[in-house]
N, C-alpha and C. Protein backbone atom coordinates (compact mmCIF):
# COMPACT_ATOMS: atom_id res chain seq x y z
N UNK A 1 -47.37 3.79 -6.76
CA UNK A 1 -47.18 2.66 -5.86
C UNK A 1 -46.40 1.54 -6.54
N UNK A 2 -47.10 1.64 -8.08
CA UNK A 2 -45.70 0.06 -8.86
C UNK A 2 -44.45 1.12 -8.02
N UNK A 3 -44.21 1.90 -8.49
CA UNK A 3 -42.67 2.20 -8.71
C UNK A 3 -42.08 1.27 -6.96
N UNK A 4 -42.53 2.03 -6.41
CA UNK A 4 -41.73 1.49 -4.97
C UNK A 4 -41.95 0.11 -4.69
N UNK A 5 -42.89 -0.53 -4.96
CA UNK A 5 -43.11 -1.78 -5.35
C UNK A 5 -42.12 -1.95 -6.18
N UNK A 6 -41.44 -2.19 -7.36
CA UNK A 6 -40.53 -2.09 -8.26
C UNK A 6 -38.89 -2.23 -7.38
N UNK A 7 -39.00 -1.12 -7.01
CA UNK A 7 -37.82 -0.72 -6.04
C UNK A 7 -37.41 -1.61 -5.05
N UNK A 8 -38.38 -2.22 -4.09
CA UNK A 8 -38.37 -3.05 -3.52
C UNK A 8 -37.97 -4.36 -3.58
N UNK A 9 -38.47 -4.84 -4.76
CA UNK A 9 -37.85 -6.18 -4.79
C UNK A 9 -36.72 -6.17 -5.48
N UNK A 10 -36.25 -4.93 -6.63
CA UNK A 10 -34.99 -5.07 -6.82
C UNK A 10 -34.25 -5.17 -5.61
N UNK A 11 -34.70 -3.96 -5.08
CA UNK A 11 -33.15 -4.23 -3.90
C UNK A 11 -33.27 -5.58 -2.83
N UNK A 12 -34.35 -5.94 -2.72
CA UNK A 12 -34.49 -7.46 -2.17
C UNK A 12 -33.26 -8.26 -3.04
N UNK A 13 -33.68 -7.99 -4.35
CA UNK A 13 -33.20 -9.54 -5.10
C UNK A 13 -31.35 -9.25 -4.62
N UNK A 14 -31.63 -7.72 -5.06
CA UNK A 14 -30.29 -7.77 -4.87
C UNK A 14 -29.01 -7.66 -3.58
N UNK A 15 -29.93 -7.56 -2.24
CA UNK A 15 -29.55 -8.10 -1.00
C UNK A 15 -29.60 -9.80 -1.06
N UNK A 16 -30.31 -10.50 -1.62
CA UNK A 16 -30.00 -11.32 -1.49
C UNK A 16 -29.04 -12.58 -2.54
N UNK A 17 -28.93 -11.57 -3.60
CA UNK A 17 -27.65 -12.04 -4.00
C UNK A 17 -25.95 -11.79 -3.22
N UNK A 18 -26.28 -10.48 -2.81
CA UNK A 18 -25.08 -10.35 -2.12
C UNK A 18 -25.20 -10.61 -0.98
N UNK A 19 -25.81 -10.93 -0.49
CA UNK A 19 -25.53 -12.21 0.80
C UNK A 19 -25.45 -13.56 0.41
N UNK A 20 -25.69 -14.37 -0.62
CA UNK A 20 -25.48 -15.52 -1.23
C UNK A 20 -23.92 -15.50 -1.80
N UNK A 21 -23.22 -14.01 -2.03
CA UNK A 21 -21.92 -14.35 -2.68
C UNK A 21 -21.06 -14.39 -1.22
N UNK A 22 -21.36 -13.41 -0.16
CA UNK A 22 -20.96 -13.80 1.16
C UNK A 22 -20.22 -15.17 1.53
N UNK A 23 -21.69 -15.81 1.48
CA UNK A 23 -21.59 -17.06 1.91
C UNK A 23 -20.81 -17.92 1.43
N UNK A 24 -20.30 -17.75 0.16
CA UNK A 24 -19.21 -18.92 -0.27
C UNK A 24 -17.70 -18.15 -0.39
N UNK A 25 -17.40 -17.35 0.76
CA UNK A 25 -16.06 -17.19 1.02
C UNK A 25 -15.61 -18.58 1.96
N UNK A 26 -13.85 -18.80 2.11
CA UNK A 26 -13.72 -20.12 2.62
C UNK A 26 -13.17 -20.02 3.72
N UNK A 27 -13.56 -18.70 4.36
CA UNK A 27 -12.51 -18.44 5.72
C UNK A 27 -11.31 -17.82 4.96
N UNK A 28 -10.35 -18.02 3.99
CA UNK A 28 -9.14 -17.37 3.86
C UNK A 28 -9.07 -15.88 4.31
N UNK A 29 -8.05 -15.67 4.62
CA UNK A 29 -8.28 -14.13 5.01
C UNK A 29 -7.31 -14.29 6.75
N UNK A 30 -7.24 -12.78 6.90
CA UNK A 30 -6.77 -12.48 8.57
C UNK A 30 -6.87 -13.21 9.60
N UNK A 31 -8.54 -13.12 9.41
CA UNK A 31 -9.12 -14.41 10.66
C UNK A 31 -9.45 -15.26 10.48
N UNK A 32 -9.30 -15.74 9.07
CA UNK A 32 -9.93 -16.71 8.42
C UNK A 32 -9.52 -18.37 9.22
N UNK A 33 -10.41 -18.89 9.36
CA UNK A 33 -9.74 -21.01 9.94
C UNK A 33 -10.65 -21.60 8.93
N UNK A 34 -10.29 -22.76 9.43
CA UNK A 34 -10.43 -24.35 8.52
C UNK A 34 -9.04 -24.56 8.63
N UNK A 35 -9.13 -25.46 7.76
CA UNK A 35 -8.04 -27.03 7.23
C UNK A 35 -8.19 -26.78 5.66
N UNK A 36 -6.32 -26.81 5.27
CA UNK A 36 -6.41 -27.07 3.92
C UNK A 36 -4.95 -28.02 4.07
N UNK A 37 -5.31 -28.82 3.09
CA UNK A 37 -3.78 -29.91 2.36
C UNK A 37 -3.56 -29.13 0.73
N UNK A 38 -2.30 -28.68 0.76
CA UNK A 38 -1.95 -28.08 -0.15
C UNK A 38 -2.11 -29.17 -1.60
N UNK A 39 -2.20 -29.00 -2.50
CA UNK A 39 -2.21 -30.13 -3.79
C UNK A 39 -1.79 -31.20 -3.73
N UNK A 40 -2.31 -32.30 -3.53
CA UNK A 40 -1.20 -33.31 -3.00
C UNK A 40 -0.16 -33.78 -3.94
N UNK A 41 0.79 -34.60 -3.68
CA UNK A 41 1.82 -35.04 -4.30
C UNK A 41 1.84 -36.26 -4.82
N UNK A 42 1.62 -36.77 -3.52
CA UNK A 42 0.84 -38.29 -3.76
C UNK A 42 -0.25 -38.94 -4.01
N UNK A 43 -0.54 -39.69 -4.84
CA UNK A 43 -2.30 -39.94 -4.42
C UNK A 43 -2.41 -40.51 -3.09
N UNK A 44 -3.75 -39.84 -2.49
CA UNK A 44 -4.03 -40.43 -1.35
C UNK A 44 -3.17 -40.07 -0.27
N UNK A 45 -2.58 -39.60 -0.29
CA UNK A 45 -1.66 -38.81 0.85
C UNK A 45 -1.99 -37.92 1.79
N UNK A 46 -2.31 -36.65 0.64
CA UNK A 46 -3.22 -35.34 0.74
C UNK A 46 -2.48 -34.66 1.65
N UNK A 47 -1.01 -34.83 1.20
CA UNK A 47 0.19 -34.19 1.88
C UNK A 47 0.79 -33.88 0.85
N UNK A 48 1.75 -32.72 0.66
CA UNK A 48 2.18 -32.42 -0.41
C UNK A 48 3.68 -32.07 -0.31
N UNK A 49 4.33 -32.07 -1.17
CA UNK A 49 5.73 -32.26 -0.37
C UNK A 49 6.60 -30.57 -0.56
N UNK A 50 6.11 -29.85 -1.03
CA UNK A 50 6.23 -28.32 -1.07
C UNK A 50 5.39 -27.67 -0.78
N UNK A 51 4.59 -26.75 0.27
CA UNK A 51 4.46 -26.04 0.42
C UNK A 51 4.14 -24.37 0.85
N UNK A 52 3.49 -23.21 0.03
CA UNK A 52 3.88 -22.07 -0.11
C UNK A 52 2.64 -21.49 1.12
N UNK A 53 3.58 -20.68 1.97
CA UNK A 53 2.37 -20.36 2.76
C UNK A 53 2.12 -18.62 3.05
N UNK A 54 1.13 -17.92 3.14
CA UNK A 54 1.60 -16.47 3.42
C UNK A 54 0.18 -15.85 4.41
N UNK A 55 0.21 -14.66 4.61
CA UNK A 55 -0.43 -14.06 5.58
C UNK A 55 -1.77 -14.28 5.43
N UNK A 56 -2.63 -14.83 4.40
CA UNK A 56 -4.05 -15.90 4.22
C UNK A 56 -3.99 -16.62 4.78
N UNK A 57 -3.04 -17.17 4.85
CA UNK A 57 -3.15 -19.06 5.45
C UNK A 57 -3.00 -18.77 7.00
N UNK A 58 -3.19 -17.96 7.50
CA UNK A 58 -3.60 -18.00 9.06
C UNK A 58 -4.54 -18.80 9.43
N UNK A 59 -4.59 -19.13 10.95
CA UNK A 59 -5.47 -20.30 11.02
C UNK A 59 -5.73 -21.54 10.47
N UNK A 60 -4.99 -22.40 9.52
CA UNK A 60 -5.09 -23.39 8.65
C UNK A 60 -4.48 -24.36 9.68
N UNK A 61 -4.76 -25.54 8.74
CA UNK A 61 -3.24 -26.39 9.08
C UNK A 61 -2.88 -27.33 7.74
N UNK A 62 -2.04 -27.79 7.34
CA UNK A 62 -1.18 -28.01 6.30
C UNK A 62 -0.58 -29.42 6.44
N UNK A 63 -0.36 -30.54 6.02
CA UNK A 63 0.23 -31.58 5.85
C UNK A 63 1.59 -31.90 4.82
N UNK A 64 2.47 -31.90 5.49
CA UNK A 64 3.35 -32.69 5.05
C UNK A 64 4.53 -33.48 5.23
N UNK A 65 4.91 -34.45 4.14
CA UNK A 65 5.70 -35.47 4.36
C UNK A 65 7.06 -35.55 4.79
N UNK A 66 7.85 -36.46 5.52
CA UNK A 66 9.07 -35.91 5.89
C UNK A 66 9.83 -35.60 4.39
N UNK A 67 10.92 -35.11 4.48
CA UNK A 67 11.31 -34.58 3.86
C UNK A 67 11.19 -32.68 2.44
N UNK A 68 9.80 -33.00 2.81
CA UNK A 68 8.96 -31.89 2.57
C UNK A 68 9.75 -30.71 2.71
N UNK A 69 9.37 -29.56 2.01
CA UNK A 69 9.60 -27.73 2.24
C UNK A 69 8.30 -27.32 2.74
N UNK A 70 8.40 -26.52 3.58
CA UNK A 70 7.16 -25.45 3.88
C UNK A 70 7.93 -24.38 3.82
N UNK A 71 7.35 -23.47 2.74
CA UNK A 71 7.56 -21.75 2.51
C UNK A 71 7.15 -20.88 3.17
N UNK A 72 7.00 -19.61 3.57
CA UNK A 72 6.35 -18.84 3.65
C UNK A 72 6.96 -17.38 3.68
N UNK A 73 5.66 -16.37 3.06
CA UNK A 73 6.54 -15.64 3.08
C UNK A 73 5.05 -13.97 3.24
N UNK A 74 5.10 -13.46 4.61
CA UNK A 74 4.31 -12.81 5.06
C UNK A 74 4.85 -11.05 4.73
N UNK A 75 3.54 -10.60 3.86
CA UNK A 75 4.20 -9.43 3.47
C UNK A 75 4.08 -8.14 4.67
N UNK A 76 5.16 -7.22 4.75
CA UNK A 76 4.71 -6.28 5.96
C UNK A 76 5.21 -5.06 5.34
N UNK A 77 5.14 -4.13 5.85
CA UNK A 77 5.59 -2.63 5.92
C UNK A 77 6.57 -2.16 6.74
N UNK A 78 7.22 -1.09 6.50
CA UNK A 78 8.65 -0.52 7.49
C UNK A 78 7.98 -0.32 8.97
N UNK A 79 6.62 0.06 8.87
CA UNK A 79 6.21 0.61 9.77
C UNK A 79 4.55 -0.54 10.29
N UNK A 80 4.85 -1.38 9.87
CA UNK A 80 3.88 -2.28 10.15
C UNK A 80 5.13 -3.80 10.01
N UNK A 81 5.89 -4.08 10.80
CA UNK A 81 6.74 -5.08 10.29
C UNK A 81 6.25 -6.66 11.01
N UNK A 82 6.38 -7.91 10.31
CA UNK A 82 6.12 -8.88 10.98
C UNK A 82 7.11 -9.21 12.00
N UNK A 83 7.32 -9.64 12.88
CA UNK A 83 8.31 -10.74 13.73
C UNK A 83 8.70 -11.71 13.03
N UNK A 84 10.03 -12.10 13.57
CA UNK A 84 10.12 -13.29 12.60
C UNK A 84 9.70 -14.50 13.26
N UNK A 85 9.34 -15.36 12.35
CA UNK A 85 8.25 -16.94 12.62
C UNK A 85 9.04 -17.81 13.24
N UNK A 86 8.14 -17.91 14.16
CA UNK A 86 8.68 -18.84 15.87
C UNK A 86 8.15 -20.23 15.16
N UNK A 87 9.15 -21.11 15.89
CA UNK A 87 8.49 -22.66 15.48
C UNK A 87 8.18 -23.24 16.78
N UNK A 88 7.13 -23.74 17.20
CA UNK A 88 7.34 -24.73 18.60
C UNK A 88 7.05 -26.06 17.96
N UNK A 89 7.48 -26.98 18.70
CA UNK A 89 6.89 -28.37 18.45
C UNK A 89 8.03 -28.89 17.54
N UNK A 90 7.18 -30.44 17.13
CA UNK A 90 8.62 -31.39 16.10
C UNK A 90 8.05 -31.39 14.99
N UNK A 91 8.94 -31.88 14.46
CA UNK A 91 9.24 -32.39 13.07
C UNK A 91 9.51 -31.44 12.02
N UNK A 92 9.61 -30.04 12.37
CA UNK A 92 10.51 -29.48 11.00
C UNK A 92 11.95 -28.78 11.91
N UNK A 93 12.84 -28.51 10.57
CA UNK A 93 13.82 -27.65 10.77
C UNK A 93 14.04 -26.66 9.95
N UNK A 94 14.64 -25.42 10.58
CA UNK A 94 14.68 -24.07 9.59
C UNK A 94 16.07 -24.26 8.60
N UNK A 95 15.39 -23.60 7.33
CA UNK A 95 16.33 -24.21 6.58
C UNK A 95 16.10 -22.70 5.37
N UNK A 96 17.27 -22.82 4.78
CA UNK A 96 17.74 -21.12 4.48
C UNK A 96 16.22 -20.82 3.28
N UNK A 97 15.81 -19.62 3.55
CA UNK A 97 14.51 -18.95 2.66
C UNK A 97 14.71 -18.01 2.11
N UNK A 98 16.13 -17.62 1.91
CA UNK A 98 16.32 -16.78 0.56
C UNK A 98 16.87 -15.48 1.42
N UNK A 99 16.38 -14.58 0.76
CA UNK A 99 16.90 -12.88 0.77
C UNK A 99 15.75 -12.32 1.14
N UNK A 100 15.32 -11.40 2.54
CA UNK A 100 14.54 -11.13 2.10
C UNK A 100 14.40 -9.51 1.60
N UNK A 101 13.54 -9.14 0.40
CA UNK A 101 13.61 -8.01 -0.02
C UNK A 101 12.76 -6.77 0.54
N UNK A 102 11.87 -6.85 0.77
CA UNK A 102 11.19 -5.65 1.48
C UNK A 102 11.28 -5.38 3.22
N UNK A 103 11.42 -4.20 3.86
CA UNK A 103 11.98 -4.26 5.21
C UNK A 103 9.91 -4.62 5.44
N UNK A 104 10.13 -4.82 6.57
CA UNK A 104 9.12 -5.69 7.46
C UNK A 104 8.16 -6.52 6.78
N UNK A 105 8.87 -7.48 6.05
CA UNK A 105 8.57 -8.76 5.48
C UNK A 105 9.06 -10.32 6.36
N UNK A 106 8.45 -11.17 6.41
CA UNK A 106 9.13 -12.01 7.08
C UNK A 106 9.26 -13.28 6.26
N UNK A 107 10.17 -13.99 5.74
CA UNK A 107 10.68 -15.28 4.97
C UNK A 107 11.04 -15.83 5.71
N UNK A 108 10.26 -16.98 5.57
CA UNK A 108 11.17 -18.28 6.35
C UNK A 108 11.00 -19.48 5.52
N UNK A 109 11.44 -20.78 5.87
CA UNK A 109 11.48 -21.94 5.39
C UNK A 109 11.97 -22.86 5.97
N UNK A 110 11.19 -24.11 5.98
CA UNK A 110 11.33 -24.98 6.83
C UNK A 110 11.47 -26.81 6.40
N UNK A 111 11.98 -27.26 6.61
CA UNK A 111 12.23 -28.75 6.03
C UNK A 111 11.75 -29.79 7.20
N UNK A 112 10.92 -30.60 6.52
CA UNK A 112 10.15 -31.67 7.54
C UNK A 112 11.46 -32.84 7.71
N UNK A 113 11.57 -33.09 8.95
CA UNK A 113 12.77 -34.28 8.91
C UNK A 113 12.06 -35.26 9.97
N UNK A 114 11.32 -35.04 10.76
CA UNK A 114 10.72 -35.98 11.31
C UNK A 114 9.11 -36.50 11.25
N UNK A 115 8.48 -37.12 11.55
CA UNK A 115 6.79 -37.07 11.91
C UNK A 115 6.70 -36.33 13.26
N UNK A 116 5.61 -35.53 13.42
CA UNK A 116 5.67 -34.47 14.36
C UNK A 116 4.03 -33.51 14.02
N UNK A 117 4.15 -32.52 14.89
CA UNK A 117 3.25 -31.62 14.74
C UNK A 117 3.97 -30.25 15.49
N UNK A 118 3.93 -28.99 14.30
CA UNK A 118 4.88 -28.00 14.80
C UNK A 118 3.66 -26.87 14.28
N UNK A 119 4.09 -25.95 15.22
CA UNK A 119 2.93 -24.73 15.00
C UNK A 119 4.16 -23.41 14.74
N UNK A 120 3.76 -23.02 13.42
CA UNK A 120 4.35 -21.72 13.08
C UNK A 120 3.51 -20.23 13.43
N UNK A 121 4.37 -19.07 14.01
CA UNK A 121 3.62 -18.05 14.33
C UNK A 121 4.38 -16.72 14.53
N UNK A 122 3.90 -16.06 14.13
CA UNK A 122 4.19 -14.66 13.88
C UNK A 122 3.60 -13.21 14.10
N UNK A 123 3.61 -12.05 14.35
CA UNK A 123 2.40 -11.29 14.85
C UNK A 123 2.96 -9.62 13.92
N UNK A 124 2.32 -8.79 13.76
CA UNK A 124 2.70 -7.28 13.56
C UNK A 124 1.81 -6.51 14.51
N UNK A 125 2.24 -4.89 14.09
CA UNK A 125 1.25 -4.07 15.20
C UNK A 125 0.02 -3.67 14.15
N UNK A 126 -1.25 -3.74 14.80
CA UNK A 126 -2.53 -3.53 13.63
C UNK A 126 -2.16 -1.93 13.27
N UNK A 127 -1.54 -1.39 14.31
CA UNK A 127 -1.58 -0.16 13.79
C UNK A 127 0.18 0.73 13.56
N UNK A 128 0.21 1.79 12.52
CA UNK A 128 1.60 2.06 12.64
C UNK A 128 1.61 3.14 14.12
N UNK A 129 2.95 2.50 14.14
CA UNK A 129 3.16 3.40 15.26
C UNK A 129 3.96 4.42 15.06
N UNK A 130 3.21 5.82 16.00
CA UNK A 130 3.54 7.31 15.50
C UNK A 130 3.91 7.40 16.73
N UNK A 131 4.72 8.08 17.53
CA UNK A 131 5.28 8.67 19.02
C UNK A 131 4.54 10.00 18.57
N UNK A 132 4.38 10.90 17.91
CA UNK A 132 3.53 12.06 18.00
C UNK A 132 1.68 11.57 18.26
N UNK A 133 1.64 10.70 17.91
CA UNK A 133 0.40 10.40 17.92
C UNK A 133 -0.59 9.68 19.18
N UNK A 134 -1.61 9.18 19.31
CA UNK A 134 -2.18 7.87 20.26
C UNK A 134 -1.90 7.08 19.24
N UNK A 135 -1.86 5.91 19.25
CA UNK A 135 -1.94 4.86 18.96
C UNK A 135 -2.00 3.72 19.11
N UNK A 136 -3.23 2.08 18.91
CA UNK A 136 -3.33 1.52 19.40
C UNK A 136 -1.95 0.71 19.56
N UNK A 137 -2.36 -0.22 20.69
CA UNK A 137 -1.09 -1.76 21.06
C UNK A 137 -1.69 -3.39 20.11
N UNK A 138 -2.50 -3.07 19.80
CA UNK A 138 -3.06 -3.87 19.15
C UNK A 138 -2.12 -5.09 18.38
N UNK A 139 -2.33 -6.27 17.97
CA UNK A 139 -1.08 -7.31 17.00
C UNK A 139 -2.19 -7.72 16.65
N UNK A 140 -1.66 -8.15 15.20
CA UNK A 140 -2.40 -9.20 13.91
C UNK A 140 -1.11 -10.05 14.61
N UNK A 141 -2.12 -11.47 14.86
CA UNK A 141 -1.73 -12.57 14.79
C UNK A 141 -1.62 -13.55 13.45
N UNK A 142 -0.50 -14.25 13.48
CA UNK A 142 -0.89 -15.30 12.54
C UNK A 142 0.12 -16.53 13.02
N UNK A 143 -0.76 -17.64 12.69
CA UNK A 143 -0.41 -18.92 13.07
C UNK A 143 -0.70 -20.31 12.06
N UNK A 144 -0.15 -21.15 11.95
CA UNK A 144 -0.12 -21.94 10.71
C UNK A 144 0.33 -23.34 11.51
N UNK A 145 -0.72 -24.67 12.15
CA UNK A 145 0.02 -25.38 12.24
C UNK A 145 0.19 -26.62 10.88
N UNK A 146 1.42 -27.21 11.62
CA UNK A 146 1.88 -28.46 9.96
C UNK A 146 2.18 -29.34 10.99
N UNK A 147 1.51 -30.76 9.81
CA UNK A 147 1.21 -31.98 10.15
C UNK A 147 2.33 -32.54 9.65
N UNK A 148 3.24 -33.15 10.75
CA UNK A 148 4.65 -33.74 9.24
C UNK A 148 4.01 -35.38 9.51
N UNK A 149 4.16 -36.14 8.20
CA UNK A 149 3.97 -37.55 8.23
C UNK A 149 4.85 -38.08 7.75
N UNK A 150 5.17 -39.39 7.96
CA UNK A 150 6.29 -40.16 7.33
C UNK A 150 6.10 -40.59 6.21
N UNK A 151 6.86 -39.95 5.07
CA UNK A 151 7.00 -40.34 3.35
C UNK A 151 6.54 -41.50 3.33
């Protein structure tokens, strides 16, 4: 009877450690939300004037100053490819993001020129698609809005 007694509360202790490490994930991830301000630049700003955003930072939103860069750069597959990132709203403009190197990757980059609020967004298929196969219609969403403020 110790033994299973024994047994027991190990695996107690140890369900409830791993539900305690659970708990301090921060949302990052696919579906992940909240609010983050990238490092700030300024004190007291809590706007930062570069930055880097990628397929984690879904659901966030981001602050920065006019003149600012926002990066991003969402990794995909030939057969899982992103769309490329729609802007609605003010205060940034697209502004050149390089080369990009892997096929269904999406790079973009964007320069804050006004105060505004602009929502970036992009989607792939969850699943690859086979014509021999079923396969779902399914899209991973992702969306990122940015706060532009005046320097």
């Amino acid at each position: 009877m110790r033994r299973t007694i024994h047994h027991r509360t190990i695996a107690l202790a140890t369900l409830t450690l791993v539900l305690a490490g659970c708990g301090t994930q921060n949302g990052s991830g696919p579906g992940g939300s909240g609010t983050v301000s990238p490092s700030p630049s300024k004190p007291g700003k809590g706007c930062t004037a570069q930055g880097e955003l990628s397929a984690a930072d879904s659901g966030r939103t981001v602050c920065v100053p006019t003149g600012g860069v926002i990066r991003l750069s969402l990794d995909g597959t030939r057969s899982r490819p992103w769309q490329p990132v729609a802007v609605r709203g003010s205060g940034l403009e697209a502004t050149n993001s390089g080369i990009v190197l892997q096929p269904g990757d999406a790079v973009s980059a964007f320069r804050a020129v006004s105060a505004g609020t602009a929502r970036l967004t992009s989607s792939r298929p969850l699943c690859v698609s086979d014509p021999a196969r079923v396969s779902c219609k399914g899209l991973q969403e992702w969306t990122v809005t940015v706060v532009v403020t005046k320097a």
